[in-house]
Protein backbone atom coordinates (compact mmCIF):
# COMPACT_ATOMS: atom_id res chain seq x y z
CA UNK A 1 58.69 109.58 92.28
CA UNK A 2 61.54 107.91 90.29
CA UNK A 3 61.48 104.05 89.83
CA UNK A 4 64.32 104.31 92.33
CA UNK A 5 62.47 105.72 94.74
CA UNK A 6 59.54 102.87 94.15
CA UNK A 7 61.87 100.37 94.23
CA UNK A 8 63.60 101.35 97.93
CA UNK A 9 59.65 101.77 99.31
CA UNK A 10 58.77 98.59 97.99
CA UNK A 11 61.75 96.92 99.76
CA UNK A 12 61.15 99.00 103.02
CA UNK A 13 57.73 98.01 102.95
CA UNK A 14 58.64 94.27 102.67
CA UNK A 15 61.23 94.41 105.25
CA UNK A 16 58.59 96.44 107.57
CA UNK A 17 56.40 93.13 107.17
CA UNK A 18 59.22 90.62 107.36
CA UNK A 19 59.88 92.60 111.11
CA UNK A 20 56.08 92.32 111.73
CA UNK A 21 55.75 88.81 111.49
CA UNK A 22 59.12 87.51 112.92
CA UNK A 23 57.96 89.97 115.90
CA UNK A 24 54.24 88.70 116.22
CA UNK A 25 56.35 84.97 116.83
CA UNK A 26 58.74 86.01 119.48
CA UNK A 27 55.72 88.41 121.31
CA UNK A 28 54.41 84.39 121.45
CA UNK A 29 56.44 82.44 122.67
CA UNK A 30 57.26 85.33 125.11
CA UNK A 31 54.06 85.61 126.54
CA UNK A 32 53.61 81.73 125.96
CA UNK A 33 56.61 81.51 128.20
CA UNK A 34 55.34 84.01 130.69
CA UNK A 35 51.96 82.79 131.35
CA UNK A 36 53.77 79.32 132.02
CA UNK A 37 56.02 81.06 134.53
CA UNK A 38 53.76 83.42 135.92
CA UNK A 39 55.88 86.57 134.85
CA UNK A 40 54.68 89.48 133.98
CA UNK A 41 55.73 90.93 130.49
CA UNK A 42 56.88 95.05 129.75
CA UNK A 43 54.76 96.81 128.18
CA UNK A 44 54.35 95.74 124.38
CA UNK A 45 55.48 98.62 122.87
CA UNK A 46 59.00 98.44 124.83
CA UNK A 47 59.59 95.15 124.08
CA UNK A 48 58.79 96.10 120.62
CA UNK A 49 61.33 98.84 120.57
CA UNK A 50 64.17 96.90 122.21
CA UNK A 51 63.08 93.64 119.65
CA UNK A 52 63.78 96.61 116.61
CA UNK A 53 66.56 97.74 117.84
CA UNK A 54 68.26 94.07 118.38
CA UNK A 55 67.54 93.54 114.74
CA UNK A 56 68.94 96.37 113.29
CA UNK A 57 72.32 95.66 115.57
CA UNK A 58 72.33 92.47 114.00
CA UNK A 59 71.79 93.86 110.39
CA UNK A 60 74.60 96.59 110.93
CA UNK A 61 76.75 94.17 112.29
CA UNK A 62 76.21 91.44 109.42
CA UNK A 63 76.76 94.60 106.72
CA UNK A 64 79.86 95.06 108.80
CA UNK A 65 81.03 91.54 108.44
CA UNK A 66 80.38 91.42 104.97
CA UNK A 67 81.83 94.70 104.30
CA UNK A 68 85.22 93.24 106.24
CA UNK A 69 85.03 90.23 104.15
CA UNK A 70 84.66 91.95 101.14
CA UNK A 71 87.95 93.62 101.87
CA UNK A 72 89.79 90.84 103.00
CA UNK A 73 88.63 89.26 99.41
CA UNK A 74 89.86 92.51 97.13
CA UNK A 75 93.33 92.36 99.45
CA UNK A 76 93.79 88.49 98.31
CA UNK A 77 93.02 89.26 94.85
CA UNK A 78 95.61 92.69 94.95
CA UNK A 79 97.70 90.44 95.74
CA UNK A 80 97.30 87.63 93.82
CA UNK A 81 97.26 90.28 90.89
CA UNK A 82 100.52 91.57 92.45
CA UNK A 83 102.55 87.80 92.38
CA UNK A 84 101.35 87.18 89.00
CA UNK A 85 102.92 90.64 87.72
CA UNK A 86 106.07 89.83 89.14
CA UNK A 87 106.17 86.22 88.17
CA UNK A 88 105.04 87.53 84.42
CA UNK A 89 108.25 90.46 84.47
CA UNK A 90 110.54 87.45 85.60
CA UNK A 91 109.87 85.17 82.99
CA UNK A 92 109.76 88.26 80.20
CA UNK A 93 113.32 89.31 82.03
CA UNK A 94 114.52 85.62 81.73
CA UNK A 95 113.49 84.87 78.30
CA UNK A 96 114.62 87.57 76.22
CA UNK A 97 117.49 88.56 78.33
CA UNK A 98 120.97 88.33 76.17
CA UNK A 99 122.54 84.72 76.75
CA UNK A 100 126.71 85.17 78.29
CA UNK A 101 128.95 83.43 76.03
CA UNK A 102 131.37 81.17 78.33
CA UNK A 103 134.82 82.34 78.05
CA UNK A 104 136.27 79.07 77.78
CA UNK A 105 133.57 78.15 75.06
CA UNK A 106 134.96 77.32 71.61
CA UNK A 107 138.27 75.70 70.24
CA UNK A 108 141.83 77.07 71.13
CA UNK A 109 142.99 79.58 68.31
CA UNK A 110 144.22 78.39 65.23
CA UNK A 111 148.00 79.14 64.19
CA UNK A 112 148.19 80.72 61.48
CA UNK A 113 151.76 78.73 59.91
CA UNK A 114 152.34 81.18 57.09
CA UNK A 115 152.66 84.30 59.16
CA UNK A 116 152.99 83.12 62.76
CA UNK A 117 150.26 84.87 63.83
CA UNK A 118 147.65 83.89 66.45
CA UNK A 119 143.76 84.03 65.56
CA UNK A 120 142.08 85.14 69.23
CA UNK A 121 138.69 86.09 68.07
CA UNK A 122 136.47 83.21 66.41
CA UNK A 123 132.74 83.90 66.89
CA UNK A 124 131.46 81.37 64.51
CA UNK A 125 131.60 78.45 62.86
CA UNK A 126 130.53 76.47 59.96
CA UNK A 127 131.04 73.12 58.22
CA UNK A 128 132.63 72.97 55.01
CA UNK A 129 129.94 70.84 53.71
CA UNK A 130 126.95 73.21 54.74
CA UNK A 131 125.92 76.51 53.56
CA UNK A 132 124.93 77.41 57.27
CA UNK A 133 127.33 79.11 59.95
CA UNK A 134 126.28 79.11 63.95
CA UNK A 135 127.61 80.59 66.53
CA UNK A 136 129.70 78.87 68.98
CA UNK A 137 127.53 77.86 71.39
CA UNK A 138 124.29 76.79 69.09
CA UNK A 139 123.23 73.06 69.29
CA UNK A 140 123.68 72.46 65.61
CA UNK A 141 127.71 73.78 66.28
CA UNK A 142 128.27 71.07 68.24
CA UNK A 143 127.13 68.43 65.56
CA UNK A 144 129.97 69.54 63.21
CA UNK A 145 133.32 66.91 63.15
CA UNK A 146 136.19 68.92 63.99
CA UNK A 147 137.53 68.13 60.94
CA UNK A 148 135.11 69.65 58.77
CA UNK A 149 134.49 73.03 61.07
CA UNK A 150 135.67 76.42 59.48
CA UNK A 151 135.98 79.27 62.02
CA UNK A 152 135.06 82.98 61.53
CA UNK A 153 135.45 86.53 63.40
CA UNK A 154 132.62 87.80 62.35
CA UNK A 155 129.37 87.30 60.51
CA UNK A 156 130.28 89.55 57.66
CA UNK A 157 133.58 86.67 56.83
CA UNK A 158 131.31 83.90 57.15
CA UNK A 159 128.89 85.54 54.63
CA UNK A 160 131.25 86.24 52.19
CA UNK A 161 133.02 82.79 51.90
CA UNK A 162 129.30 82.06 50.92
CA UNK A 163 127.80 81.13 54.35
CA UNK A 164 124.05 81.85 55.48
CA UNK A 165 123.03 82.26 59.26
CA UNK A 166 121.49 79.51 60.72
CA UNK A 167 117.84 79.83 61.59
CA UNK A 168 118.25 78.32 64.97
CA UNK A 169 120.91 80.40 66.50
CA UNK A 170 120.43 83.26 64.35
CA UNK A 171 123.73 84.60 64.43
């Protein structure tokens, strides 16, 4: 016999007693309350019977209780599982999703006097007493005096009037 085997006779075995006993107190107070009554009692070994089968009711339906609550319990945490998934894609989705850039952001174009032509595009800016260019809409942009800003199409002009992204804004 496996140790399996040993362990679920052991535990019948114990439950056979724990039945025993809790039905050697009812048969009692039973007949205790009988013989005060003057009633006469079925048969011992039908009580006996119907007292088993009342207790393994009971045990199915506690297993089934349990077995309902356990469910109930794995549901809740599917779920909770579930909600923090989708709270954990909407913050991935809102943090490294690409940030608009306002169309009205940015100073008017700049004339340009010698040849009368209009500058439309100006992506970035820098100060003429930094070595750093930003893009428009970074926080150290808007520190710049208007006086000293110097505005740029594109990365590649900023860089070679000497410029280096800034770290912030990363541009």
């Amino acid at each position: 016999m496996s140790l399996k085997g040993t362990d679920i006779l052991h535990h019948s075995l114990v439950v056979r007693r724990e039945m025993q006993e809790k039905w050697k107190k009812k048969n009692a107070e039973e007949q205790e309350q009988a013989a005060r009554v003057g009633q006469m009692l079925w048969p011992e070994q039908d009580r006996y019977e119907q007292f088993l089968c009342k207790e393994i009711w009971n045990a199915r339906e506690q297993a089934k209780q349990a077995e309902s609550l356990r469910q109930a319990l794995v549901r809740q945490r599917n779920l909770a599982i579930a909600l923090c998934v989708v709270l954990f894609a909407l913050a991935l989705f809102f943090a490294l999703r690409p940030i608009p850039a306002a169309e009205n952001e940015g100073p008017p174009p700049a004339a340009d006097t010698q040849h009368g032509a209009v500058i439309t595009e100006q992506n970035y800016v820098a100060s003429v007493n930094s070595d750093k260019y930003h893009r428009l809409s970074c926080d150290y942009a808007e520190n710049i005096l208007e006086e000293n800003r110097v505005y740029y199409e594109t990365a590649a002009d900023a860089e070679d009037a000497g410029k280096h992204p800034c770290s912030a804004c990363r541009p």
